[in-house]
N, C-alpha and C. Protein backbone atom coordinates (compact mmCIF):
# COMPACT_ATOMS: atom_id res chain seq x y z
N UNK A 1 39.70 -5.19 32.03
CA UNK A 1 38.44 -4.49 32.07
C UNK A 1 37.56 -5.18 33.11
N UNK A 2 37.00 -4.53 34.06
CA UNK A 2 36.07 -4.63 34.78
C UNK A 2 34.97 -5.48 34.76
N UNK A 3 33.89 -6.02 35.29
CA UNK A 3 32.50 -6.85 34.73
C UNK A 3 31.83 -5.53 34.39
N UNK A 4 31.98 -4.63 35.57
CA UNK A 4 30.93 -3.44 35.69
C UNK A 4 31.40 -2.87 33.88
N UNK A 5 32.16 -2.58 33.60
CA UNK A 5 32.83 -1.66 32.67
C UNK A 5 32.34 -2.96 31.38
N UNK A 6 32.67 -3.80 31.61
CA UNK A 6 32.61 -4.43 30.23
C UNK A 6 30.62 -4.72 29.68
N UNK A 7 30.23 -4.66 30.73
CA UNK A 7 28.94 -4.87 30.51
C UNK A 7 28.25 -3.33 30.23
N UNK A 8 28.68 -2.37 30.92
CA UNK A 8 28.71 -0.86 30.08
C UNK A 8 28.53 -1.14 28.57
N UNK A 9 30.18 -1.35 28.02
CA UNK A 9 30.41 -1.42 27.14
C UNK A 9 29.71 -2.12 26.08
N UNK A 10 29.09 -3.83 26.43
CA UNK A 10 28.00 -4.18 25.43
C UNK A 10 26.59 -3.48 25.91
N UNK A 11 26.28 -2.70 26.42
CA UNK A 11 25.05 -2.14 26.64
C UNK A 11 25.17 -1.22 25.59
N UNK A 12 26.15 0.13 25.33
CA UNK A 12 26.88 1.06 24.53
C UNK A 12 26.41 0.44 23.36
N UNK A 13 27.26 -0.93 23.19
CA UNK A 13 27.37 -1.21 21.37
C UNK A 13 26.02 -1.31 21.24
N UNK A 14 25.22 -2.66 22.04
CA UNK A 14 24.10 -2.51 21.70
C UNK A 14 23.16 -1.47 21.15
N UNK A 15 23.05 -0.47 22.25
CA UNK A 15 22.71 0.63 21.43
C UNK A 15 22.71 1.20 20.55
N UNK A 16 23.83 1.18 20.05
CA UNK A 16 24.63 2.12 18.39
C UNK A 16 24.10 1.02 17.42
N UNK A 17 23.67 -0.02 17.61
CA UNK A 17 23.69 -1.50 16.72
C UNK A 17 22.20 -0.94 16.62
N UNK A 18 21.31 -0.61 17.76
CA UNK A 18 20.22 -0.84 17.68
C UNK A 18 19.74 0.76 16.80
N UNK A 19 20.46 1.69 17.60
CA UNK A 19 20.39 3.02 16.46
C UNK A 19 20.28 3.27 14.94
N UNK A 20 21.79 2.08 14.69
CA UNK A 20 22.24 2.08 13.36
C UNK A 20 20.90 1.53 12.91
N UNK A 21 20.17 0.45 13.31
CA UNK A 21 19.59 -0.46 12.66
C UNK A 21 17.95 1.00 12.21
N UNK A 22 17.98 1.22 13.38
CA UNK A 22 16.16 2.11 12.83
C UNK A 22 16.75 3.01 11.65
N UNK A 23 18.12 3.50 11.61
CA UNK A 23 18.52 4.65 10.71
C UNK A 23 18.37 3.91 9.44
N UNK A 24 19.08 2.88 9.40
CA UNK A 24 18.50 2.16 8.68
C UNK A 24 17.30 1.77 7.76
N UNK A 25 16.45 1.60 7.99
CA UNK A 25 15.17 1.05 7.84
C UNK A 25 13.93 2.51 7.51
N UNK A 26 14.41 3.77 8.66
CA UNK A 26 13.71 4.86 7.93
C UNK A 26 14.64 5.35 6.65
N UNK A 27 15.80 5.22 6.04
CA UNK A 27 16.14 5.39 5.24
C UNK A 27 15.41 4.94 4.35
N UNK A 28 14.68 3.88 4.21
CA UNK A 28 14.44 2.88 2.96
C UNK A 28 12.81 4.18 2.74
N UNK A 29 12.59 4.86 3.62
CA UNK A 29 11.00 5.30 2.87
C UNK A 29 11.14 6.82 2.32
N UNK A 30 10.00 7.38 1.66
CA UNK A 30 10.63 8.52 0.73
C UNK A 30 10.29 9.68 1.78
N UNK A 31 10.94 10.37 2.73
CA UNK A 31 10.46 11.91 2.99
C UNK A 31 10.19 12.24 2.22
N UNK A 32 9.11 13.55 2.88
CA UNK A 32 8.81 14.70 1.99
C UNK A 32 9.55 15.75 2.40
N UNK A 33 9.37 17.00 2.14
CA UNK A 33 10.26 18.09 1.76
C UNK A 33 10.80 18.40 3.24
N UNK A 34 9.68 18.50 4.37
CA UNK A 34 10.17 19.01 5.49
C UNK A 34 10.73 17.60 6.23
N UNK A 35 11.08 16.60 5.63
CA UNK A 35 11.65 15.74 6.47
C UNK A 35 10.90 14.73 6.71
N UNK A 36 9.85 14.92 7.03
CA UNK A 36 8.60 13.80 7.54
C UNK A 36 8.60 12.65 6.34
N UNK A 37 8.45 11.11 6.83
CA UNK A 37 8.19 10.28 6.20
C UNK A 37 6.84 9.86 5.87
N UNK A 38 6.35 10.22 4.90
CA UNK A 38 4.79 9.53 4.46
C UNK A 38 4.84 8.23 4.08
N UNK A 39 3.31 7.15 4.92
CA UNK A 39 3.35 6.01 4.94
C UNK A 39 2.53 5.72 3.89
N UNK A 40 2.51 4.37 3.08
CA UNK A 40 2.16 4.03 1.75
C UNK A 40 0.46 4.71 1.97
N UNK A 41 -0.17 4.62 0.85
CA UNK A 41 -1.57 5.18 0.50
C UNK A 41 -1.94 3.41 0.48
N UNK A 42 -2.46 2.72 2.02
CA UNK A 42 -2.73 1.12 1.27
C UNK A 42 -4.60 1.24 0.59
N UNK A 43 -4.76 0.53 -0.30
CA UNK A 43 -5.73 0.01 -0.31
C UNK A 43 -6.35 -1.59 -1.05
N UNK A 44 -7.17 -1.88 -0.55
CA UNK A 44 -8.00 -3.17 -1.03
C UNK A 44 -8.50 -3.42 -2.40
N UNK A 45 -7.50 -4.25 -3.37
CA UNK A 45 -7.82 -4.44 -4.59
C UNK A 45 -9.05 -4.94 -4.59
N UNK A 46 -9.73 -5.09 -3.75
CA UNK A 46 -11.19 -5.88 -4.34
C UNK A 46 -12.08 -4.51 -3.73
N UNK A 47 -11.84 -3.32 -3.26
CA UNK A 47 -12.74 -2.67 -3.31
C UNK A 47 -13.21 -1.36 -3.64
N UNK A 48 -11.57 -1.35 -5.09
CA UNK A 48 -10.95 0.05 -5.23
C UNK A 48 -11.78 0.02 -6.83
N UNK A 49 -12.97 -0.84 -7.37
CA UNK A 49 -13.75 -0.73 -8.71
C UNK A 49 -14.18 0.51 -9.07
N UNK A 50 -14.05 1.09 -9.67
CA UNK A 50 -14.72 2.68 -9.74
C UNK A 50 -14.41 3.70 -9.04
N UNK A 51 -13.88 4.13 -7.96
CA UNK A 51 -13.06 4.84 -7.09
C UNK A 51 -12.36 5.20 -7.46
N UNK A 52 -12.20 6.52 -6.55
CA UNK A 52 -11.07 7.65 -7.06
C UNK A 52 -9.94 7.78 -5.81
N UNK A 53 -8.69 7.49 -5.84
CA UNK A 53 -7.81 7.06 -4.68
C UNK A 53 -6.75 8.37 -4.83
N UNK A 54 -6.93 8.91 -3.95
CA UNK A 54 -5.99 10.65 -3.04
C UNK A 54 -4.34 9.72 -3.28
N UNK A 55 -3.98 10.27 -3.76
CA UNK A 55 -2.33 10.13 -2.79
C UNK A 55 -1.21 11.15 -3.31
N UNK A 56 -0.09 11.66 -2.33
CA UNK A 56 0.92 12.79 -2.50
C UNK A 56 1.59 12.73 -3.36
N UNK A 57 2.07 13.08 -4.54
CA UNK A 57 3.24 13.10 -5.22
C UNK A 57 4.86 12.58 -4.23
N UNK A 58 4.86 11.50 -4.52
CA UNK A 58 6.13 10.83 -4.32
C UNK A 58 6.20 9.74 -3.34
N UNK A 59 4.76 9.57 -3.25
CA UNK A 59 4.37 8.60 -2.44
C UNK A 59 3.64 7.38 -2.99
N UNK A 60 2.94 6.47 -2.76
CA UNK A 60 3.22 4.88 -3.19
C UNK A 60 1.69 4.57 -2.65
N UNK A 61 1.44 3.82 -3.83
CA UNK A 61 0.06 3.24 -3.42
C UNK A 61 0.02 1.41 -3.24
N UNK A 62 -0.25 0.84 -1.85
CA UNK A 62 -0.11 -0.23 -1.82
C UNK A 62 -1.20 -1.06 -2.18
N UNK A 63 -1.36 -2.09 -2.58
CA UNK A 63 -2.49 -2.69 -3.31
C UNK A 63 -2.67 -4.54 -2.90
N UNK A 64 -2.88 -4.26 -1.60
CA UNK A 64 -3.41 -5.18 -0.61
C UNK A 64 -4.55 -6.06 -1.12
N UNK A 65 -4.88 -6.99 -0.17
CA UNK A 65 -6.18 -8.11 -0.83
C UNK A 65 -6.10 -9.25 -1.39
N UNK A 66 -4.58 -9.76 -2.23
CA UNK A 66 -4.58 -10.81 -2.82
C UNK A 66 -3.10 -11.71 -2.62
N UNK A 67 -3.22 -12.32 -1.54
CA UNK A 67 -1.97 -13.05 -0.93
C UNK A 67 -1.96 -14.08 -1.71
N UNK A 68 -2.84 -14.62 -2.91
CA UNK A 68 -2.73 -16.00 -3.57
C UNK A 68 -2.02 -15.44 -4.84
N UNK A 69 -2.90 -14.99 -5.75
CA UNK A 69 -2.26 -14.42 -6.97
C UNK A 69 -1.68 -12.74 -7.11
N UNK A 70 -1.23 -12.12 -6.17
CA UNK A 70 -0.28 -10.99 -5.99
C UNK A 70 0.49 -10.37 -7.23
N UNK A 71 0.83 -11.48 -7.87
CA UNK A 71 2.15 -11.81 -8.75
C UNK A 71 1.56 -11.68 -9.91
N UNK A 72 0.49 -12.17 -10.39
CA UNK A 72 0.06 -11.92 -11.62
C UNK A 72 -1.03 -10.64 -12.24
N UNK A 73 -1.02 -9.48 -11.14
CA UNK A 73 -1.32 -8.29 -11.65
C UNK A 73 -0.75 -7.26 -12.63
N UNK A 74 -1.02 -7.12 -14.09
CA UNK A 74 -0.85 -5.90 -14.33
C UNK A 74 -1.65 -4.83 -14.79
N UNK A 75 -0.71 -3.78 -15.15
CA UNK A 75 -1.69 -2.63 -15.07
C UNK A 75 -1.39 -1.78 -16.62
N UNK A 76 -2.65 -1.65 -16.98
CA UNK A 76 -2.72 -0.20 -18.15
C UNK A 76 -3.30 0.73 -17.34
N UNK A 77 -2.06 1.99 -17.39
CA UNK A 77 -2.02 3.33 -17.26
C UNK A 77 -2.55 4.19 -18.20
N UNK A 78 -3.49 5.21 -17.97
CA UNK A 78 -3.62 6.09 -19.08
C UNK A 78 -2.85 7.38 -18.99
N UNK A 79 -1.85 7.61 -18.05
CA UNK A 79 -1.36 8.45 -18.13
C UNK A 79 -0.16 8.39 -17.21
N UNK A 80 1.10 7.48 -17.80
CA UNK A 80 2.26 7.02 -17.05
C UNK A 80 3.40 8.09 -16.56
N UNK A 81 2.78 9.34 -16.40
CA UNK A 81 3.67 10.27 -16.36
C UNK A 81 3.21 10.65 -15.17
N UNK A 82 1.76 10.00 -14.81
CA UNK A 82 1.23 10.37 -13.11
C UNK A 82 1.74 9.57 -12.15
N UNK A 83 1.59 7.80 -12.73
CA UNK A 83 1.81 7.37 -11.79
C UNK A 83 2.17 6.27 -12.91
N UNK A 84 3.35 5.39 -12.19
CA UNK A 84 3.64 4.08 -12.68
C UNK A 84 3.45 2.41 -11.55
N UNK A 85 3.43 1.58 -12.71
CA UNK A 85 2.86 0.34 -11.58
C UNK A 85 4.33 -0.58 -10.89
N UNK A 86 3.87 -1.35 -10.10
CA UNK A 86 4.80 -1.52 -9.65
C UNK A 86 4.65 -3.08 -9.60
N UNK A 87 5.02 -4.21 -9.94
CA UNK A 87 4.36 -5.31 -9.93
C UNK A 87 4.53 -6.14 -8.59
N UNK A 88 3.74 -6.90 -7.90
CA UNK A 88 4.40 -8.10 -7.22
C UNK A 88 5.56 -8.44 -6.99
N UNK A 89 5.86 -9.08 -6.30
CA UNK A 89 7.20 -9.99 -6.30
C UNK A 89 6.98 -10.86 -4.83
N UNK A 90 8.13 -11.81 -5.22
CA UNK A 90 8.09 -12.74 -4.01
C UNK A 90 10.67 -13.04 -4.62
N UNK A 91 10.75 -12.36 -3.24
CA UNK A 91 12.37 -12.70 -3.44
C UNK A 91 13.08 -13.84 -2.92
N UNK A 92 11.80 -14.76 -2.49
CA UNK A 92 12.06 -15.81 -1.48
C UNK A 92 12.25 -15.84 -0.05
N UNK A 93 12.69 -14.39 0.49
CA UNK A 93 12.62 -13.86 1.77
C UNK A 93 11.19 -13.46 2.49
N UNK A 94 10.85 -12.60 1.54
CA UNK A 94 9.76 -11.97 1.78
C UNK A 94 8.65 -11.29 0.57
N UNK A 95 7.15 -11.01 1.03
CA UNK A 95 6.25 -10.96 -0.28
C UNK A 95 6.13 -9.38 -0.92
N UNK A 96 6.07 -9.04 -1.50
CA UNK A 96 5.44 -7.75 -1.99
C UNK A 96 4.15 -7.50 -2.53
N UNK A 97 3.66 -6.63 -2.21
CA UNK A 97 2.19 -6.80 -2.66
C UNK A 97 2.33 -5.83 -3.88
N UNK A 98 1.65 -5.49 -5.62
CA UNK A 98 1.64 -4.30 -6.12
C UNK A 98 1.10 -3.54 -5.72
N UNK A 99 2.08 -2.27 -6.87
CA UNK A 99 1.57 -1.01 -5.76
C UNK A 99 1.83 -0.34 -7.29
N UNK A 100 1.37 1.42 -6.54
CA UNK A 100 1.47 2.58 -7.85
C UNK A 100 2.54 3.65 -6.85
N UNK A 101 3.51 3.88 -8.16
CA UNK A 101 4.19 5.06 -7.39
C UNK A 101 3.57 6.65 -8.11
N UNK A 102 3.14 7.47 -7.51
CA UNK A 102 2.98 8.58 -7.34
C UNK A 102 3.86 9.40 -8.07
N UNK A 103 4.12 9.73 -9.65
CA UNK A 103 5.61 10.18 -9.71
C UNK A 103 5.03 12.07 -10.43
N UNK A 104 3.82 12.67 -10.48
CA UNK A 104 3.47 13.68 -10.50
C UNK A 104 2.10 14.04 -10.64
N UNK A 105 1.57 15.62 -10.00
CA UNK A 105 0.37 16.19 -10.32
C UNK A 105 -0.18 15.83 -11.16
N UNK A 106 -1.03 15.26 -10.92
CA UNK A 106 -2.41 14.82 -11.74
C UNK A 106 -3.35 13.60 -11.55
N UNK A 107 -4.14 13.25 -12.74
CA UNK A 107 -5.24 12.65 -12.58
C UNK A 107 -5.21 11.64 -13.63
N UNK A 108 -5.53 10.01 -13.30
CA UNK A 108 -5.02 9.40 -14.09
C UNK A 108 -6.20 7.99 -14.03
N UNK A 109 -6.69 7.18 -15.53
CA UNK A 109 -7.25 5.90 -14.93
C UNK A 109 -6.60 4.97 -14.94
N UNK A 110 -6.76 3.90 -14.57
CA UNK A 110 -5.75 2.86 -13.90
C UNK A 110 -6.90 1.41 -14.10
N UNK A 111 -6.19 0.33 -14.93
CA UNK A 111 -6.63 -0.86 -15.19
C UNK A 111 -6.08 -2.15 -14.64
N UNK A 112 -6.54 -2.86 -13.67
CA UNK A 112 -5.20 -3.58 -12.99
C UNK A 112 -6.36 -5.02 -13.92
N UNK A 113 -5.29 -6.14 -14.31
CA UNK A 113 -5.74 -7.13 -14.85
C UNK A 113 -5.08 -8.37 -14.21
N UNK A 114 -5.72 -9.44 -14.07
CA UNK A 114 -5.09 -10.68 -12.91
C UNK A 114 -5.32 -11.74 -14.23
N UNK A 115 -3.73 -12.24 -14.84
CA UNK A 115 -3.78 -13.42 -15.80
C UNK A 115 -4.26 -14.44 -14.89
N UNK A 116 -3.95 -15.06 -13.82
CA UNK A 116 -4.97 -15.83 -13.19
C UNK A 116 -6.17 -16.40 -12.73
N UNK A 117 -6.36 -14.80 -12.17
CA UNK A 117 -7.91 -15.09 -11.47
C UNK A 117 -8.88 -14.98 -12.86
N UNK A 118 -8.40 -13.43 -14.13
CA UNK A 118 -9.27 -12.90 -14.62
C UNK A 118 -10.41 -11.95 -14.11
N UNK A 119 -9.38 -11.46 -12.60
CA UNK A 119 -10.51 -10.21 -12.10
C UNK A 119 -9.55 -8.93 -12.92
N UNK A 120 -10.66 -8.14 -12.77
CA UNK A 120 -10.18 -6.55 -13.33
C UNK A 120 -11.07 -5.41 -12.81
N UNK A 121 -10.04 -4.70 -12.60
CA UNK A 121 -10.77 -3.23 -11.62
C UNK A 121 -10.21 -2.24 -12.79
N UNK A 122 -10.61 -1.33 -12.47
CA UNK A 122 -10.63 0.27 -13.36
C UNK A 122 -10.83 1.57 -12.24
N UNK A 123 -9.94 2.44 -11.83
CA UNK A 123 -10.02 3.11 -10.84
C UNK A 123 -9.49 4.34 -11.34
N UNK A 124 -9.58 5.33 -10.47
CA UNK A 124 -8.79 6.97 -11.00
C UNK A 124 -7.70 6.93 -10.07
N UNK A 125 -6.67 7.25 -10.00
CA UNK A 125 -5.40 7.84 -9.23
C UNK A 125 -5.40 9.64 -9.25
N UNK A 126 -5.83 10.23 -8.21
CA UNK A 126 -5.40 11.63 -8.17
C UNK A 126 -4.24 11.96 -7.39
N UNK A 127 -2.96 12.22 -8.19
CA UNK A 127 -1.86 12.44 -7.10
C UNK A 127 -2.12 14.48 -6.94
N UNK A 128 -1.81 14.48 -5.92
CA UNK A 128 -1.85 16.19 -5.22
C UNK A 128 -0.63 16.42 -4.98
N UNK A 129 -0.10 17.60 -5.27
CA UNK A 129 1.31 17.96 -4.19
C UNK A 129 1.12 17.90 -2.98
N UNK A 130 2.46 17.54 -2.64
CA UNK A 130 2.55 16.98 -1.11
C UNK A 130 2.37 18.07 0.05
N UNK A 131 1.79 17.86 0.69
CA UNK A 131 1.81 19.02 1.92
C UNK A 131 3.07 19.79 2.39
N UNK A 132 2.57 20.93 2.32
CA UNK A 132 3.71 21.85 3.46
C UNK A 132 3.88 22.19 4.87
């Protein structure tokens, strides 16, 4: 094989490596119906007190703001059939922040409690069907 030809050739793989890899990675998020990937609903645990937070049915609410105690949020749902919580984690690789998944129509309040800090918010979740 050639220099010209063989350097083709890792240009080629590269590519397919680099293809495979995005196919990859948009796999991991949820489309909606026509295909399109919707990006998380983020918002700021310290400024979501009383607020009423939009997000699509089947989509994910990220819950940003607390890189120290992350881990020790949970949540009372009043209505776990709208939306469920999702806790923290740390896998040693990398952090997760909690979040709410979106799992149907409706309207829901939401109590997030920190065994640590001892902060606590109280917020509404309105999930909507997802756009067409």
């Amino acid at each position: 094989m050639s220099h010209r030809s063989r350097s083709r050739a890792l240009r080629t793989t590269a590519a397919l490596l680099a293809l495979g890899a995005a196919m990859a990675v948009s796999g991991c998020a949820s489309p909606e119906p026509d295909g399109k990937t919707l990006p998380p609903v983020i918002v700021d645990i310290n400024e979501i007190d009383g607020t009423t937070v939009e997000v699509a049915e089947g989509n994910t609410i990220d819950l940003t703001g607390d890189d120290e105690t992350y881990l020790d949020w949970t949540a009372e749902i009043e209505n776990s059939d709208v939306v469920t919580f999702v806790p923290g984690k740390d896998d040693g690789s990398a952090q997760f922040n909690p979040g709410l998944d979106a799992v149907e129509v409706g309207e829901t309040e939401v109590t997030l409690d920190n065994s640590s800090s001892g902060d606590s918010v109280t917020f509404t979740v309105e999930v909507t069907a997802p756009a067409k």
